[in-house]
Protein backbone atom coordinates (compact mmCIF):
# COMPACT_ATOMS: atom_id res chain seq x y z
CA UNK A 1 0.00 0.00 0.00
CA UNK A 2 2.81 2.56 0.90
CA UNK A 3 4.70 2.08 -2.46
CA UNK A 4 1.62 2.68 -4.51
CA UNK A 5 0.99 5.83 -2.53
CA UNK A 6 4.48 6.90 -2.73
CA UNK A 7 4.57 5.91 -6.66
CA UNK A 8 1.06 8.26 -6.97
CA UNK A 9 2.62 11.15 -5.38
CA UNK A 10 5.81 10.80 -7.09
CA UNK A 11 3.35 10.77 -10.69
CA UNK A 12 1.10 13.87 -8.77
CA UNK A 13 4.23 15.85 -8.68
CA UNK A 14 5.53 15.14 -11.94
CA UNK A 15 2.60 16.21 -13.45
CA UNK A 16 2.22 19.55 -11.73
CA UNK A 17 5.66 20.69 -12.22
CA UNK A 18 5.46 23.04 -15.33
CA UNK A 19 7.98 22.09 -17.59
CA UNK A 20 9.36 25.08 -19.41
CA UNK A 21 9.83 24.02 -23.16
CA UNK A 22 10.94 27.22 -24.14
CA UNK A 23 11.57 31.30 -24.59
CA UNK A 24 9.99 33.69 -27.22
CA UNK A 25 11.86 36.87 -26.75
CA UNK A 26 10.56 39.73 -28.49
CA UNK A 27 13.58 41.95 -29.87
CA UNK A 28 13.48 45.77 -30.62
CA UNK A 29 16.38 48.07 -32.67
CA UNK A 30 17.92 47.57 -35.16
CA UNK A 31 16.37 43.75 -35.09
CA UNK A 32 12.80 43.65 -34.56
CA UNK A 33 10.87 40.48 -34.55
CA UNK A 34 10.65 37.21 -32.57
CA UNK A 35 13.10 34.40 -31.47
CA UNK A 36 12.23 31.49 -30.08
CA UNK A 37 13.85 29.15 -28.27
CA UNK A 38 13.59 25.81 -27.33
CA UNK A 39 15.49 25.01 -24.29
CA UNK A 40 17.01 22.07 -23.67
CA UNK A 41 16.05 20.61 -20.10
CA UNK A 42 17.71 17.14 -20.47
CA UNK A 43 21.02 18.67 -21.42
CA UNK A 44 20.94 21.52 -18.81
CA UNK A 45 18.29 20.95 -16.44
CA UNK A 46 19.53 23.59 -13.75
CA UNK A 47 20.35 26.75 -16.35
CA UNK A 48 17.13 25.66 -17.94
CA UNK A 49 15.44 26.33 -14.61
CA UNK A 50 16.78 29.62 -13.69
CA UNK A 51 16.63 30.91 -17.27
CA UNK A 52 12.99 30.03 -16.62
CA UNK A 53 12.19 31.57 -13.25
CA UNK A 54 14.03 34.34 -14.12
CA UNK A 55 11.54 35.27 -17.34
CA UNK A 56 9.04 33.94 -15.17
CA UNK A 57 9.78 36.99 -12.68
CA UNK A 58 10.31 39.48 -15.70
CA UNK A 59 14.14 40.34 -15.27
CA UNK A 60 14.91 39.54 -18.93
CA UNK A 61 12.11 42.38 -19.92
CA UNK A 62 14.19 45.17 -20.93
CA UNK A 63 17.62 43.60 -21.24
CA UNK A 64 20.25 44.89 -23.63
CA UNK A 65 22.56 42.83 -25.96
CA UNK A 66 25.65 44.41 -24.75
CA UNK A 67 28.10 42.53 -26.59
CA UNK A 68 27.60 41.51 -30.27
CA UNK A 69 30.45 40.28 -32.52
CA UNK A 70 30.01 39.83 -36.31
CA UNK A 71 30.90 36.18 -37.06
CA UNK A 72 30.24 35.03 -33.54
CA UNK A 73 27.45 35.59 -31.36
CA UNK A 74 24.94 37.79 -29.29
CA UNK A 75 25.10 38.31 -25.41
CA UNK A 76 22.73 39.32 -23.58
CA UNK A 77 20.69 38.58 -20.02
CA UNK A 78 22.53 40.65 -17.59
CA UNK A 79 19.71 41.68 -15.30
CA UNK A 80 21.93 43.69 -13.03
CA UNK A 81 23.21 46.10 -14.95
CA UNK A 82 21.59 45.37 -18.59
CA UNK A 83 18.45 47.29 -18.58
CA UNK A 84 17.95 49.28 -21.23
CA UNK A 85 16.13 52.06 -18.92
CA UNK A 86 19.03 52.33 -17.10
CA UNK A 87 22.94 53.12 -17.09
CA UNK A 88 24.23 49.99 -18.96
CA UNK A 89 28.21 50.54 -18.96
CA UNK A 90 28.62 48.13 -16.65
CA UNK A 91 26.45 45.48 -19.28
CA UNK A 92 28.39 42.05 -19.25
CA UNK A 93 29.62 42.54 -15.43
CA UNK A 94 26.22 41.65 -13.69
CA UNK A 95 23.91 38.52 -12.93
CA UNK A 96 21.05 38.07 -10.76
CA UNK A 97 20.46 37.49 -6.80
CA UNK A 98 20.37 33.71 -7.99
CA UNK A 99 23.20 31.63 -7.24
CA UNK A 100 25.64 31.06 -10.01
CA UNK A 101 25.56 27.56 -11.53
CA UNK A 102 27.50 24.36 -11.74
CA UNK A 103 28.66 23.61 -15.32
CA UNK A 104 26.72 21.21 -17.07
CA UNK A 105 28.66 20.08 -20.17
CA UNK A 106 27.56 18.31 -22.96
CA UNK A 107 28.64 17.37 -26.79
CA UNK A 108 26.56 19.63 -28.42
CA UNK A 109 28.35 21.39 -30.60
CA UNK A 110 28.67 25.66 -30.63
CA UNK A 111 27.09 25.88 -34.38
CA UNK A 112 24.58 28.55 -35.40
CA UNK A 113 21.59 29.16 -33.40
CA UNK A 114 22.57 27.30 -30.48
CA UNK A 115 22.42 29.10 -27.11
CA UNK A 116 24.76 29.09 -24.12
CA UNK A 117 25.17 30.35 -20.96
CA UNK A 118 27.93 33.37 -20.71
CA UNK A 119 30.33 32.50 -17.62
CA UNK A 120 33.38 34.31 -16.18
CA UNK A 121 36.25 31.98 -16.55
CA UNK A 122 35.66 29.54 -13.60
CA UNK A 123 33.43 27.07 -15.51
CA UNK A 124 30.88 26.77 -12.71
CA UNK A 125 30.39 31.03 -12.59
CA UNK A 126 27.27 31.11 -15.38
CA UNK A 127 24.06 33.55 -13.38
CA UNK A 128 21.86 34.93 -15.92
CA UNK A 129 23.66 35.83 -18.75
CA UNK A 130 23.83 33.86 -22.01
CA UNK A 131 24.51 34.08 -26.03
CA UNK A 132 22.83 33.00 -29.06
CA UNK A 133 25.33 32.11 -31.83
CA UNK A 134 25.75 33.87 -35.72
CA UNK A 135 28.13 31.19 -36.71
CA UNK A 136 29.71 27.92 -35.28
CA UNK A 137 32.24 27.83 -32.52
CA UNK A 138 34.22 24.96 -31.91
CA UNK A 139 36.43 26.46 -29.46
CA UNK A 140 33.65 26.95 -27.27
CA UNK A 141 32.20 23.12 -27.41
CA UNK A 142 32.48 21.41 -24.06
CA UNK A 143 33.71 24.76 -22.30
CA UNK A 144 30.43 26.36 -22.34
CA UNK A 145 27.08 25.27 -21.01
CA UNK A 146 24.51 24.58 -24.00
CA UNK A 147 20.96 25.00 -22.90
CA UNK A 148 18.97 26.12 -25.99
CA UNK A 149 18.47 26.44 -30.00
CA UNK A 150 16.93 28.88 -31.96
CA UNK A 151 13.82 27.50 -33.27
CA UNK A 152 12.73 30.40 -35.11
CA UNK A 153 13.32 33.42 -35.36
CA UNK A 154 17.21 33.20 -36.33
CA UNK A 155 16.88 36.04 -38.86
CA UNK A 156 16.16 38.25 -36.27
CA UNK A 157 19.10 37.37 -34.30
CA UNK A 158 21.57 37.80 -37.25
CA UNK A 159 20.11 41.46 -37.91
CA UNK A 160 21.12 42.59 -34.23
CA UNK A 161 23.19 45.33 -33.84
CA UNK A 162 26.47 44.65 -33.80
CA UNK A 163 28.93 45.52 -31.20
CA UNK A 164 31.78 48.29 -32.68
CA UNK A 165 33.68 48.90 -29.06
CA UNK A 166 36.07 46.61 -27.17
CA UNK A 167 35.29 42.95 -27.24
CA UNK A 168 32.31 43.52 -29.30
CA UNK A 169 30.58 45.91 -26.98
CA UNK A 170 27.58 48.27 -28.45
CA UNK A 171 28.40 51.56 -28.90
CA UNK A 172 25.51 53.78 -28.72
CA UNK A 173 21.41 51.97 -27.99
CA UNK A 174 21.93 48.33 -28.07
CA UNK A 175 19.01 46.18 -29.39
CA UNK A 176 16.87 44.98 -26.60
CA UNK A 177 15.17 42.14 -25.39
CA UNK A 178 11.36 44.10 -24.81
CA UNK A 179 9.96 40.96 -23.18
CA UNK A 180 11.10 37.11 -22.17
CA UNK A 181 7.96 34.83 -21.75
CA UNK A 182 8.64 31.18 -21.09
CA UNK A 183 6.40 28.74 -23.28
CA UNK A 184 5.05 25.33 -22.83
């Protein structure tokens, strides 16, 4: 009798956890469109979550790219000092009151459209911050947390505004990120 009680509540909460397949981030500037995402929960199961609850809260609304490099990728995500209503010189040094995250490696390779998570350089420093690639990568593969793939939406990304100052930064009003929601 326990173990069929304990094997319903284990199937009760597995059912009502809402299991985020995905991001559609509306993007304003010199891009304007759509991009969706579909994250990849299996691969990256704790970045998938906070990515989540943090466009679940709204901190992604308003977010910057700050960094942009022709050929490479676009960075975005940093809630802390990001915000396109705000000062954003300090874009790219920020995260969120989460804690950062263990790596979580995989063989997915950096190729175009895939999304990781930006980091600092101890592998296990990723917050809130991530990047959406123009082109493939293989330096990054297996030094970077993968947790997503554009979907749709990749034109968008590639007409971002690219980054003209010091490692790619945006000189001038970045594109932004008006709104984050997390689909299902």
């Amino acid at each position: 009798m326990r173990k069929i009680a304990t094997s319903s509540a284990v199937l009760a909460l597995l059912g009502s956890a809402a299991m985020a397949t995905g991001l559609e981030i509306e993007v304003a500037g010199e891009a304007n469109g759509t991009v969706k995402i579909d994250l990849l929960e299996d691969v990256a199961p704790n970045h998938v979550a906070q990515i989540t609850e943090l466009a679940e809260e709204g901190a992604y609304d308003g977010v910057v790219f700050h960094r942009v490099i022709d050929g490479f990728m676009a960075q975005t995500g940093d809630v802390q000092f990001g915000r396109a209503d705000g000062d954003t010189a300090r874009a790219g040094m920020g995260g969120s009151e989460k804690p950062d995250l263990k790596a979580e490696f995989s063989d997915i390779a950096y190729e175009k459209g895939v999304v990781g998570m930006a980091r600092s350089q101890s592998p296990n420093s990723a917050n809130s911050q991530f990047f959406i690639m123009f082109d493939e990568a293989p330096f990054l593969n297996g030094q970077y947390t993968v947790v997503g793939k554009v979907t749709e939406g990749q034109d968008v990304v590639d007409a971002i505004k690219r980054g003209t100052g010091p490692n790619g930064a945006v000189v001038g009003t970045p594109d932004v990120m008006k709104t984050v929601t997390v689909t299902e």
